[in-house]
PDB file of N, CA and C in Angstrom:
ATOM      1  N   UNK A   1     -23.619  65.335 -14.296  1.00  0.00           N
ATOM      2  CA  UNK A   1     -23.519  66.756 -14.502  1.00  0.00           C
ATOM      3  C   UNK A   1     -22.324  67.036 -15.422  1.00  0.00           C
ATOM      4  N   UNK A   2     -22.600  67.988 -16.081  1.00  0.00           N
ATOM      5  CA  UNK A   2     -21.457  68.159 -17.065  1.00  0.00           C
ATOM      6  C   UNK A   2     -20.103  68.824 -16.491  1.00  0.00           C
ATOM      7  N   UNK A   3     -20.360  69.128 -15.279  1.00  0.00           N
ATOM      8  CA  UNK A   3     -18.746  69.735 -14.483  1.00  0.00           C
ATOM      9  C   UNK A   3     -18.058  68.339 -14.314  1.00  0.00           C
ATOM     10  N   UNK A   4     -18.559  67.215 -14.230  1.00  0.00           N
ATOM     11  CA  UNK A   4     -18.211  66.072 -13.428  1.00  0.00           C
ATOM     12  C   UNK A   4     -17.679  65.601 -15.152  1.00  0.00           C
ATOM     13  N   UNK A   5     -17.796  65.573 -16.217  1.00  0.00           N
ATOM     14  CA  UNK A   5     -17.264  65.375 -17.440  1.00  0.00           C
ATOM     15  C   UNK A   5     -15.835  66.411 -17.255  1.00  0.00           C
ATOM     16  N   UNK A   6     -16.633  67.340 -17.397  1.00  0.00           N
ATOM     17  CA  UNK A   6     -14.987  68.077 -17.461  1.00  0.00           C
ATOM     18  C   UNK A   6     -13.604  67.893 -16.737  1.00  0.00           C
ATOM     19  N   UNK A   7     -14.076  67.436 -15.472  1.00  0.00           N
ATOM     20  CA  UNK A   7     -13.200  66.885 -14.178  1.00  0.00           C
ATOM     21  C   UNK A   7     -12.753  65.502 -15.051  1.00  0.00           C
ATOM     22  N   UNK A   8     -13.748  64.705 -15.679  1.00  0.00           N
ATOM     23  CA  UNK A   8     -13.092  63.199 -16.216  1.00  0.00           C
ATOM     24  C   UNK A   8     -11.787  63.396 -17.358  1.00  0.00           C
ATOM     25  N   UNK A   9     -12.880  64.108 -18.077  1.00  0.00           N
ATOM     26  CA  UNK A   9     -11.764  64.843 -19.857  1.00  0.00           C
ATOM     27  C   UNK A   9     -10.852  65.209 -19.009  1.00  0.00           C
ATOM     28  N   UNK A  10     -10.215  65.924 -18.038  1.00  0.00           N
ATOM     29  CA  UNK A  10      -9.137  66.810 -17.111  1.00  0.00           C
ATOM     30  C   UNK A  10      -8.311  65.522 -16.449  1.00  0.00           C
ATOM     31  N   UNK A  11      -8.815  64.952 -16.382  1.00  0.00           N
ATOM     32  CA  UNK A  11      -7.668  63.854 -15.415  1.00  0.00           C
ATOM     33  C   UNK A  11      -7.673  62.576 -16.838  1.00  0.00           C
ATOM     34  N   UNK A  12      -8.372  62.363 -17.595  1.00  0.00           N
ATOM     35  CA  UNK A  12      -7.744  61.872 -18.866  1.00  0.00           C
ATOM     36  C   UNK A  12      -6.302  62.448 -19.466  1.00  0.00           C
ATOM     37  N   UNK A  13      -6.188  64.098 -19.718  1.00  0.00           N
ATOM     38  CA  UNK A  13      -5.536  64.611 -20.087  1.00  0.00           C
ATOM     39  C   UNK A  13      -4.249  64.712 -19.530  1.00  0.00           C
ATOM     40  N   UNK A  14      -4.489  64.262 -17.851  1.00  0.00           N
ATOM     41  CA  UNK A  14      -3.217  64.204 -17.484  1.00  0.00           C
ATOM     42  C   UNK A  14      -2.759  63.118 -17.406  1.00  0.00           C
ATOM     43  N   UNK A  15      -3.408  61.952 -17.118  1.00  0.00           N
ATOM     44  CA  UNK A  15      -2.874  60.388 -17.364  1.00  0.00           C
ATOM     45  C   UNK A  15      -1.859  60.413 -18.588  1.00  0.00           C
ATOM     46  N   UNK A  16      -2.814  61.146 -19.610  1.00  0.00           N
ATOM     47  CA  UNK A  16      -2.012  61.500 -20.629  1.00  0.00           C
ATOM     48  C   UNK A  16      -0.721  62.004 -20.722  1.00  0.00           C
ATOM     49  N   UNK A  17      -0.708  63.232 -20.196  1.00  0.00           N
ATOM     50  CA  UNK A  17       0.708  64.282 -20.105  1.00  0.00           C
ATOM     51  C   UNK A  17       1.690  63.077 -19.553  1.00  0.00           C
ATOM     52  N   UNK A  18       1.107  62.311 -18.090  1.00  0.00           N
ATOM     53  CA  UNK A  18       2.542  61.497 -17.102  1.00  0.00           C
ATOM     54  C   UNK A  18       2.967  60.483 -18.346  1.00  0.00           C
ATOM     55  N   UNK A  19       2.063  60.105 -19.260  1.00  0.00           N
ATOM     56  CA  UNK A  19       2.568  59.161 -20.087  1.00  0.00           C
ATOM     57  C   UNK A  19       3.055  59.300 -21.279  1.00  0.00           C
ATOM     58  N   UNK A  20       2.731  60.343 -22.049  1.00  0.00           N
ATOM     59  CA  UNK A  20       3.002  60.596 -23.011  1.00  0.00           C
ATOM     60  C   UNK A  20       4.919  60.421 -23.056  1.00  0.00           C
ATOM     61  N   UNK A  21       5.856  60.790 -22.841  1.00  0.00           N
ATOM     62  CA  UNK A  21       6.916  60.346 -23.397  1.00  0.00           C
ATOM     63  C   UNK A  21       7.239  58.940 -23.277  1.00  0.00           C
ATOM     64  N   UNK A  22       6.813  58.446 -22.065  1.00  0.00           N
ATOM     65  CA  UNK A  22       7.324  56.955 -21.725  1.00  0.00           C
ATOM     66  C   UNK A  22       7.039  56.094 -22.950  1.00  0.00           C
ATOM     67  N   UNK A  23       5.720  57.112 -23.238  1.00  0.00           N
ATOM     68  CA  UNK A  23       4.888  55.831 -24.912  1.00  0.00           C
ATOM     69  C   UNK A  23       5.611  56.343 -25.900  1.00  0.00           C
ATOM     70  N   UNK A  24       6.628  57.065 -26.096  1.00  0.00           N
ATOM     71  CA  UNK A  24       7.173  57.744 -27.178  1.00  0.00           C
ATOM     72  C   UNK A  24       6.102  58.223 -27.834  1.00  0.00           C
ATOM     73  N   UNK A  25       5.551  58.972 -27.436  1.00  0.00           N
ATOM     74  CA  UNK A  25       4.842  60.428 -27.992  1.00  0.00           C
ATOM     75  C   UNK A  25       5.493  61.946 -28.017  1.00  0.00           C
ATOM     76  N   UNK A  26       4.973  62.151 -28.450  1.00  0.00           N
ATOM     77  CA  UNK A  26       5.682  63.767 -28.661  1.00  0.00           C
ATOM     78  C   UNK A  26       4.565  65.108 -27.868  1.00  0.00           C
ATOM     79  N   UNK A  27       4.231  65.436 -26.834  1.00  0.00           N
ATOM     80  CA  UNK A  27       4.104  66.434 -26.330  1.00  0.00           C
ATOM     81  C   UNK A  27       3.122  67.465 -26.956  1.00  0.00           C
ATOM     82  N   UNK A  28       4.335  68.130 -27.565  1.00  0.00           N
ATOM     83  CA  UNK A  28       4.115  69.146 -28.819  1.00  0.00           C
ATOM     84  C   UNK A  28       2.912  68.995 -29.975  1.00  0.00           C
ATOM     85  N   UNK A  29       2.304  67.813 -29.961  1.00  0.00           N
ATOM     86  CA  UNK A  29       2.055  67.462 -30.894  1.00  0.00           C
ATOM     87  C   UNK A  29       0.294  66.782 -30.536  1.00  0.00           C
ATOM     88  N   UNK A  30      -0.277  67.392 -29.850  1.00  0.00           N
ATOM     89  CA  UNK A  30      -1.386  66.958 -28.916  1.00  0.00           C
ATOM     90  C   UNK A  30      -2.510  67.622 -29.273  1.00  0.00           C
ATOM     91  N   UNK A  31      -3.814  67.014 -29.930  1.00  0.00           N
ATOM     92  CA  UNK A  31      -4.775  66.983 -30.627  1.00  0.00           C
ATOM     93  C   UNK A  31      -6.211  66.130 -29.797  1.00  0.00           C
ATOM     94  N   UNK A  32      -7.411  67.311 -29.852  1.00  0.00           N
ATOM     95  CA  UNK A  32      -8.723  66.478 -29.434  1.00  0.00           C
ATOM     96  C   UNK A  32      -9.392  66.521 -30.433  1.00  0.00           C
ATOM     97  N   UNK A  33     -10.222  65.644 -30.676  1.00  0.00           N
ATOM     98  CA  UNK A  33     -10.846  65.236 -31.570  1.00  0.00           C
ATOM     99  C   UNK A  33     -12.315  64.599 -30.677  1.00  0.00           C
ATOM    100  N   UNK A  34     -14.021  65.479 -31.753  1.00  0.00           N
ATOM    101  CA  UNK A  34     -15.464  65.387 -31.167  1.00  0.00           C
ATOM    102  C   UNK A  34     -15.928  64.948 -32.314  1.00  0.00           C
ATOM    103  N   UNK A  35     -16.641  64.807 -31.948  1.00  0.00           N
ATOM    104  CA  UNK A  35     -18.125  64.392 -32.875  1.00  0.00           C
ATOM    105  C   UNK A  35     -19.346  64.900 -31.713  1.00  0.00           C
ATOM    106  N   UNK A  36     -20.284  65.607 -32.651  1.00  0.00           N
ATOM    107  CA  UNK A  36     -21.569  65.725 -31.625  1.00  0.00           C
ATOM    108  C   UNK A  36     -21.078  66.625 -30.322  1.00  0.00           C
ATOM    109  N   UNK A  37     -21.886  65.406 -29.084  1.00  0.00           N
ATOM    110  CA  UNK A  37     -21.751  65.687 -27.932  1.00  0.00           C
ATOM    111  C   UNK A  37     -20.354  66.035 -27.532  1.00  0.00           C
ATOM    112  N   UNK A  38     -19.171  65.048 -27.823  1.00  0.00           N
ATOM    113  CA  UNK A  38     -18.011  65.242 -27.867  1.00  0.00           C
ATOM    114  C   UNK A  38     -17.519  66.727 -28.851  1.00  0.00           C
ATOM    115  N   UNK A  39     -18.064  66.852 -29.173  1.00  0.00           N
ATOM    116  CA  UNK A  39     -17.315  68.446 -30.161  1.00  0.00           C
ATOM    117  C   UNK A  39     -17.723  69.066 -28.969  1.00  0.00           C
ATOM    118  N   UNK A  40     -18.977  69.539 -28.332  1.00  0.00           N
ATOM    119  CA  UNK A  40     -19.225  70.279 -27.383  1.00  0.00           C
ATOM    120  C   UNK A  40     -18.414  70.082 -25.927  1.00  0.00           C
ATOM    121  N   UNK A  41     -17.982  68.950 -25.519  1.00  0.00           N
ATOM    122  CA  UNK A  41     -17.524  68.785 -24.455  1.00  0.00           C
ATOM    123  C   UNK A  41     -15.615  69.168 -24.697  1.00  0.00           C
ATOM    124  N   UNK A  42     -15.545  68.539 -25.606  1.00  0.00           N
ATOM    125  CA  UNK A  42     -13.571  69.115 -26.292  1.00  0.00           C
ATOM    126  C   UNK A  42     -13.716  71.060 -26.594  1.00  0.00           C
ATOM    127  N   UNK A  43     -14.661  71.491 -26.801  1.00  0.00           N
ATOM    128  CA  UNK A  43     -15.169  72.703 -26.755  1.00  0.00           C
ATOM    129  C   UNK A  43     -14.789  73.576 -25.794  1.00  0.00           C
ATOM    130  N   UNK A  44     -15.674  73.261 -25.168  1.00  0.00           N
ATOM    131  CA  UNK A  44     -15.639  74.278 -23.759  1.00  0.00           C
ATOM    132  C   UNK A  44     -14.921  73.461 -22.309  1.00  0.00           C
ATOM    133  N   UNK A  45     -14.293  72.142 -23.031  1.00  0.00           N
ATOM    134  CA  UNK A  45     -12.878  71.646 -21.929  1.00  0.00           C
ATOM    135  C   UNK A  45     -11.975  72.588 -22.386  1.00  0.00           C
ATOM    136  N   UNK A  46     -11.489  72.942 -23.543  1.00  0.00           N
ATOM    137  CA  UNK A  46     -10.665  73.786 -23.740  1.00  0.00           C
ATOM    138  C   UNK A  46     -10.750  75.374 -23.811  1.00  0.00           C
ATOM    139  N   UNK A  47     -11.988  75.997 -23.848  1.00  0.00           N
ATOM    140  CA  UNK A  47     -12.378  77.048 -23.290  1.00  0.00           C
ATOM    141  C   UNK A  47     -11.853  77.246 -21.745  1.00  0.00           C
ATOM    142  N   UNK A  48     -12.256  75.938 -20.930  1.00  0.00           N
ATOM    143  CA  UNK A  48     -12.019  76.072 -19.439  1.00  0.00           C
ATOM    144  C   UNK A  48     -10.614  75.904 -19.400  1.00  0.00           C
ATOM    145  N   UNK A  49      -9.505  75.307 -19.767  1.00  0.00           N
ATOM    146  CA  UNK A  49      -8.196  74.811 -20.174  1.00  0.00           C
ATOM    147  C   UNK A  49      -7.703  76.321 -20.277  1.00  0.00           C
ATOM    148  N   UNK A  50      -8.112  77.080 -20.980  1.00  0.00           N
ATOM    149  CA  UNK A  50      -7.500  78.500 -21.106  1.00  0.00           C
ATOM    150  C   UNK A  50      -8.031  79.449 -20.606  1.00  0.00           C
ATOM    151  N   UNK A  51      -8.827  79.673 -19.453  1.00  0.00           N
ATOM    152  CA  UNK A  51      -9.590  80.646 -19.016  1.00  0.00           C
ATOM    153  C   UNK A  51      -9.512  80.604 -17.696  1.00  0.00           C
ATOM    154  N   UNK A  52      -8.338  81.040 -16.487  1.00  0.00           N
ATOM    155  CA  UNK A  52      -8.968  80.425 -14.977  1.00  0.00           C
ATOM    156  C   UNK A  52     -10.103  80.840 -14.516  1.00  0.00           C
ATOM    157  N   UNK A  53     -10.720  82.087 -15.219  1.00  0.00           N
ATOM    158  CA  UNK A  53     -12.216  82.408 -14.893  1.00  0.00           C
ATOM    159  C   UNK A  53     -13.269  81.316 -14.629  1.00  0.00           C
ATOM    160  N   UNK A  54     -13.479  81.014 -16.366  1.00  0.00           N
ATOM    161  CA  UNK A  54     -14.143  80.261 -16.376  1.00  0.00           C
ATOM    162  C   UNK A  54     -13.929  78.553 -15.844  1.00  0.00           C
ATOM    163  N   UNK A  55     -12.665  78.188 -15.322  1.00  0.00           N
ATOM    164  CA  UNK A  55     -12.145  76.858 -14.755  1.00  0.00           C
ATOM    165  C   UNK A  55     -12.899  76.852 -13.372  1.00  0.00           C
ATOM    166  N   UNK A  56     -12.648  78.512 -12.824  1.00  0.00           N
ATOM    167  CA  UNK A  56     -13.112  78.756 -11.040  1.00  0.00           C
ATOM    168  C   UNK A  56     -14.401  78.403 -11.212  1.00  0.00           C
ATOM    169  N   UNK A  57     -15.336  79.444 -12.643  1.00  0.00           N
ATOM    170  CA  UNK A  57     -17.181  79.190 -12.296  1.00  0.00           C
ATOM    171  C   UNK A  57     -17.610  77.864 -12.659  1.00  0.00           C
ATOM    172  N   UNK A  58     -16.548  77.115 -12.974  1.00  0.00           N
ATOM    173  CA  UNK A  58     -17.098  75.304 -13.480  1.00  0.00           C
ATOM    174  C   UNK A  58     -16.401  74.670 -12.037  1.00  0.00           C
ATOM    175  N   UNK A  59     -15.519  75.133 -11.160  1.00  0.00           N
ATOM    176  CA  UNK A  59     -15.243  74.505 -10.223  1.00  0.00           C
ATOM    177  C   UNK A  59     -14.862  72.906 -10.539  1.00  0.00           C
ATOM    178  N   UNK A  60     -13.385  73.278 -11.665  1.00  0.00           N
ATOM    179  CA  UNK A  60     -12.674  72.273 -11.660  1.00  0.00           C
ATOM    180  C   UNK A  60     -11.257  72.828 -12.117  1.00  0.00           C
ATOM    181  N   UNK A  61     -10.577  71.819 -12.360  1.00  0.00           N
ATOM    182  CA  UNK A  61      -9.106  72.103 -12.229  1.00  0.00           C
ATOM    183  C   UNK A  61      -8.530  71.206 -13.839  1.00  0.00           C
ATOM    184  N   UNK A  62      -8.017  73.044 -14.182  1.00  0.00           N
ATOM    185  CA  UNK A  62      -7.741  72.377 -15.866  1.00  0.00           C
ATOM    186  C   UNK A  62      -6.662  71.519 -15.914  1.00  0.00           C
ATOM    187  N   UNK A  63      -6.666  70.370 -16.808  1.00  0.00           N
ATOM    188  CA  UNK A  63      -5.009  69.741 -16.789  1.00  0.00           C
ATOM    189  C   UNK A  63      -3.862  70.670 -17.379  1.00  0.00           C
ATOM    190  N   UNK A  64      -2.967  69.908 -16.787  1.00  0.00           N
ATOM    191  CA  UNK A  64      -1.398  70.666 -17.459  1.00  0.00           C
ATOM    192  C   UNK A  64      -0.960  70.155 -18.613  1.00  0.00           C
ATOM    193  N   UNK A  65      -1.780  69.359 -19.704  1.00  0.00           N
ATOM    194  CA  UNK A  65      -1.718  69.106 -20.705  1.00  0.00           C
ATOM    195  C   UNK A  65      -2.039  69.942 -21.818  1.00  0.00           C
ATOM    196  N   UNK A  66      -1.309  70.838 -22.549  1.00  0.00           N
ATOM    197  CA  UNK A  66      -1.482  71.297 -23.571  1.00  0.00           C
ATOM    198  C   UNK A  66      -2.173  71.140 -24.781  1.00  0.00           C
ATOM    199  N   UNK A  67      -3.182  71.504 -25.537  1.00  0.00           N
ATOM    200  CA  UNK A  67      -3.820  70.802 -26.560  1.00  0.00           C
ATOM    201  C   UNK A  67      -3.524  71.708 -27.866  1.00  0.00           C
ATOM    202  N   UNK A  68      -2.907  71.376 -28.767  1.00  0.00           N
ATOM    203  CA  UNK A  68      -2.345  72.048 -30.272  1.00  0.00           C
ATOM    204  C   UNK A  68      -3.571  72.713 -30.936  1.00  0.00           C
ATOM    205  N   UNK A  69      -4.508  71.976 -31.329  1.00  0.00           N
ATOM    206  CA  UNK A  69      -5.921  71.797 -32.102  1.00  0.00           C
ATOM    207  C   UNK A  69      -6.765  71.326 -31.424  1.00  0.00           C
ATOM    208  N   UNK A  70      -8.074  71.644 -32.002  1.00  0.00           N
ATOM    209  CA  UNK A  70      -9.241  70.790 -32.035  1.00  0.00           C
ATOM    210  C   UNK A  70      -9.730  70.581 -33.077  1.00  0.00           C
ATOM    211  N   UNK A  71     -10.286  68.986 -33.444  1.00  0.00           N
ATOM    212  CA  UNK A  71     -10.732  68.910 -34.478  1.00  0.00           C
ATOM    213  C   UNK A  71     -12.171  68.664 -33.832  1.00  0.00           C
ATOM    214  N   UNK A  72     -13.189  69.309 -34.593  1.00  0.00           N
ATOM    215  CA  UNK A  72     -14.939  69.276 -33.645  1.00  0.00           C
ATOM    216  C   UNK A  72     -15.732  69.232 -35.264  1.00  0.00           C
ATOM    217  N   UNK A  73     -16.538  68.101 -34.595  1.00  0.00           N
ATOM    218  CA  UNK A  73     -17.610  67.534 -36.153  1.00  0.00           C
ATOM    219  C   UNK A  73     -19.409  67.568 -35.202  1.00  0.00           C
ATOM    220  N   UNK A  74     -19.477  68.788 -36.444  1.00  0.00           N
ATOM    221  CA  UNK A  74     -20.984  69.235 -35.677  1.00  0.00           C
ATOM    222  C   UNK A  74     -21.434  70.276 -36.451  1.00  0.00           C
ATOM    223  N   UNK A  75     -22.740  70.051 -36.466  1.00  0.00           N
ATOM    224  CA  UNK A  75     -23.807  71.013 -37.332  1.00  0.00           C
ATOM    225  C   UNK A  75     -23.986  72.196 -36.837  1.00  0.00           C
ATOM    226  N   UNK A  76     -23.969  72.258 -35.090  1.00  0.00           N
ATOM    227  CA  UNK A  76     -24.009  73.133 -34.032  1.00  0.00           C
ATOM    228  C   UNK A  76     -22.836  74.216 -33.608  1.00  0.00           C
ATOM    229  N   UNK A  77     -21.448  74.141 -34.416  1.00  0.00           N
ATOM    230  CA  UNK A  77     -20.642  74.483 -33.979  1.00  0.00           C
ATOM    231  C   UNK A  77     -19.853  75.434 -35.293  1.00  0.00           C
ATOM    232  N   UNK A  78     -19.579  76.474 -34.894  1.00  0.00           N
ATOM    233  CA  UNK A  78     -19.358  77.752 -36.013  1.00  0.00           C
ATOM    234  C   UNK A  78     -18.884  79.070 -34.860  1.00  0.00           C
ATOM    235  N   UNK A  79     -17.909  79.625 -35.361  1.00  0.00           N
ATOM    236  CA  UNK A  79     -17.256  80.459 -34.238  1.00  0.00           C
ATOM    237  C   UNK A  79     -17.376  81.879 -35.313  1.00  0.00           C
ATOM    238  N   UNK A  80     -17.478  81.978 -36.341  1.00  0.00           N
ATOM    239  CA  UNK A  80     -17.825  83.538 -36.974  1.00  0.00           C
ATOM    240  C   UNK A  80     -18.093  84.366 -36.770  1.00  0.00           C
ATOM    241  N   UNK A  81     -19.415  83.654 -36.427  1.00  0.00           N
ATOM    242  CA  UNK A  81     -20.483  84.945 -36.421  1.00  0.00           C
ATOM    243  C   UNK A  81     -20.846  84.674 -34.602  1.00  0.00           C
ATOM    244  N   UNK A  82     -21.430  85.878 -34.770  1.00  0.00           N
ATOM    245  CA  UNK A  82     -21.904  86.329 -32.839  1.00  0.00           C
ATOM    246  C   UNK A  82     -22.977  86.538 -33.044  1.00  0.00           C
ATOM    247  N   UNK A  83     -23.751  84.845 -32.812  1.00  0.00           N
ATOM    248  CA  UNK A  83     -25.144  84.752 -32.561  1.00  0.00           C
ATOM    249  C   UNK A  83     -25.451  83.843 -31.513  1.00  0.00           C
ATOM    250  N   UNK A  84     -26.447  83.443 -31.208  1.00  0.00           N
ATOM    251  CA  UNK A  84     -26.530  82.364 -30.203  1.00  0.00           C
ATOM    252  C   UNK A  84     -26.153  81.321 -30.340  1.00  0.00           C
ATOM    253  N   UNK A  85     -25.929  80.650 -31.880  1.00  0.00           N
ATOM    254  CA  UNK A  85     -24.349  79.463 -31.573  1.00  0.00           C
ATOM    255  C   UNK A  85     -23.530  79.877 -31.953  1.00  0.00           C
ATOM    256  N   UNK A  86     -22.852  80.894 -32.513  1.00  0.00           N
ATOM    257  CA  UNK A  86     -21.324  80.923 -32.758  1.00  0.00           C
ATOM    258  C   UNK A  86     -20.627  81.858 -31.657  1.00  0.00           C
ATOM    259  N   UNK A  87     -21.405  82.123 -30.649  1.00  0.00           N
ATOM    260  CA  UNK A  87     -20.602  83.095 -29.601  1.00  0.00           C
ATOM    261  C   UNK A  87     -20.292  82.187 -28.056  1.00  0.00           C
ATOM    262  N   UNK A  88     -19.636  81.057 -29.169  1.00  0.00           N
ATOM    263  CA  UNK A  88     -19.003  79.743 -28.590  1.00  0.00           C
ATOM    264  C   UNK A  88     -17.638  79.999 -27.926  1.00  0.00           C
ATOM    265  N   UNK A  89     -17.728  81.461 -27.238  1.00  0.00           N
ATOM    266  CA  UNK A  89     -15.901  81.767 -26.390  1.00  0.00           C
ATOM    267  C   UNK A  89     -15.066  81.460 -27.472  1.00  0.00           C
ATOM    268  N   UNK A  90     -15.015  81.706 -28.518  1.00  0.00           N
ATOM    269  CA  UNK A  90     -13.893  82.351 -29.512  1.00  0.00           C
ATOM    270  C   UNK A  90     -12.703  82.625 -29.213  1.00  0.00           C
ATOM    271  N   UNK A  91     -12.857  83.875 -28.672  1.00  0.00           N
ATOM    272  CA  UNK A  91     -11.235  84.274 -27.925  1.00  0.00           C
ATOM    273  C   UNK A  91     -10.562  83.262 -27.113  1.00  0.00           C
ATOM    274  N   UNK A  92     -11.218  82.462 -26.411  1.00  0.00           N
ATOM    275  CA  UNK A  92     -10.682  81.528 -25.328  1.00  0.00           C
ATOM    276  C   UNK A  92     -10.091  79.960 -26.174  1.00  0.00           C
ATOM    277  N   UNK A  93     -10.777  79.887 -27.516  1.00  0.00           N
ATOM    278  CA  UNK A  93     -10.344  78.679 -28.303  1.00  0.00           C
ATOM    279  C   UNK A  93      -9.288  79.713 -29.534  1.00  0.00           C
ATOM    280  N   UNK A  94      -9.484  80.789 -29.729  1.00  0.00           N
ATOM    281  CA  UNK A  94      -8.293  80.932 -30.841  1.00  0.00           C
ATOM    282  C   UNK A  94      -7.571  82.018 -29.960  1.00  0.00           C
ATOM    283  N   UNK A  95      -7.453  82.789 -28.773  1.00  0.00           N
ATOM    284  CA  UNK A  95      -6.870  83.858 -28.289  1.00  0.00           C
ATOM    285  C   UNK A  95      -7.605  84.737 -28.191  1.00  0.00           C
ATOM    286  N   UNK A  96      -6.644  85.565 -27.524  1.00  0.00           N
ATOM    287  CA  UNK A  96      -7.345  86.931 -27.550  1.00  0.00           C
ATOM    288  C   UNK A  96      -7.647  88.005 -29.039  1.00  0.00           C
ATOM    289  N   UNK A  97      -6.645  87.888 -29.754  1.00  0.00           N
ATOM    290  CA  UNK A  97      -6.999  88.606 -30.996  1.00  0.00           C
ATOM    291  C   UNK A  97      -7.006  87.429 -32.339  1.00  0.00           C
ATOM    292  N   UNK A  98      -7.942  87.710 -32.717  1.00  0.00           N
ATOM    293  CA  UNK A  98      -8.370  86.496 -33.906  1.00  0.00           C
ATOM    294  C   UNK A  98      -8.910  86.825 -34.927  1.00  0.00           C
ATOM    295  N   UNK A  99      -9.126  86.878 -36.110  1.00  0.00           N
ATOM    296  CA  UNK A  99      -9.628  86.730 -37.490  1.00  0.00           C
ATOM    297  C   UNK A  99     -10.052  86.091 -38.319  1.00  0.00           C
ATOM    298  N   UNK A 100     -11.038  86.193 -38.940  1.00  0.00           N
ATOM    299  CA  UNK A 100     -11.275  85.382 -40.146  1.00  0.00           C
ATOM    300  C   UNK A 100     -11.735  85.884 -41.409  1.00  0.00           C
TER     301      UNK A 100
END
């Protein structure tokens, strides 16, 4: 089930966070990167990542890992326009007030 992904991507992210300085990484500086299926799942992990709404109706628990960007590679994925694919939670991946 795809809640049970989001729960995996979510405790990846924090393995991540406990480790990230020990590996001399930088924090600040924290990037996901999709292709495909993966653009959709780095998608709406970070939709749920910024939304406790939507974290409660997926019934999982976002990490405390911060994500800078997303980089997402997909034919399917376009946030512009407000149609049945680009009304991909927008506000929740660029904020509340956004432009293009």
């Amino acid at each position: 089930m795809i809640y049970d992904q989001f729960t995996d991507v979510f405790m990846a992210m924090d393995y991540i966070k406990d480790r990230i300085e020990y590996d001399g990484g930088d924090s600040s500086h924290v990037y996901m990167v999709g292709d495909s299926g993966g653009a959709c799942l780095i998608t709406y992990t970070n939709a749920i990542q910024n939304s406790s709404n939507i974290a409660k109706a997926a019934g999982v628990v976002p990490s405390r890992l911060h994500i800078n960007a997303l980089g997402i590679i997909s034919g399917m994925f376009y946030t512009s326009k407000f149609d049945k694919i680009g009304i991909c939670l927008p506000k929740y991946l660029y904020g509340r007030i956004w432009t293009f």
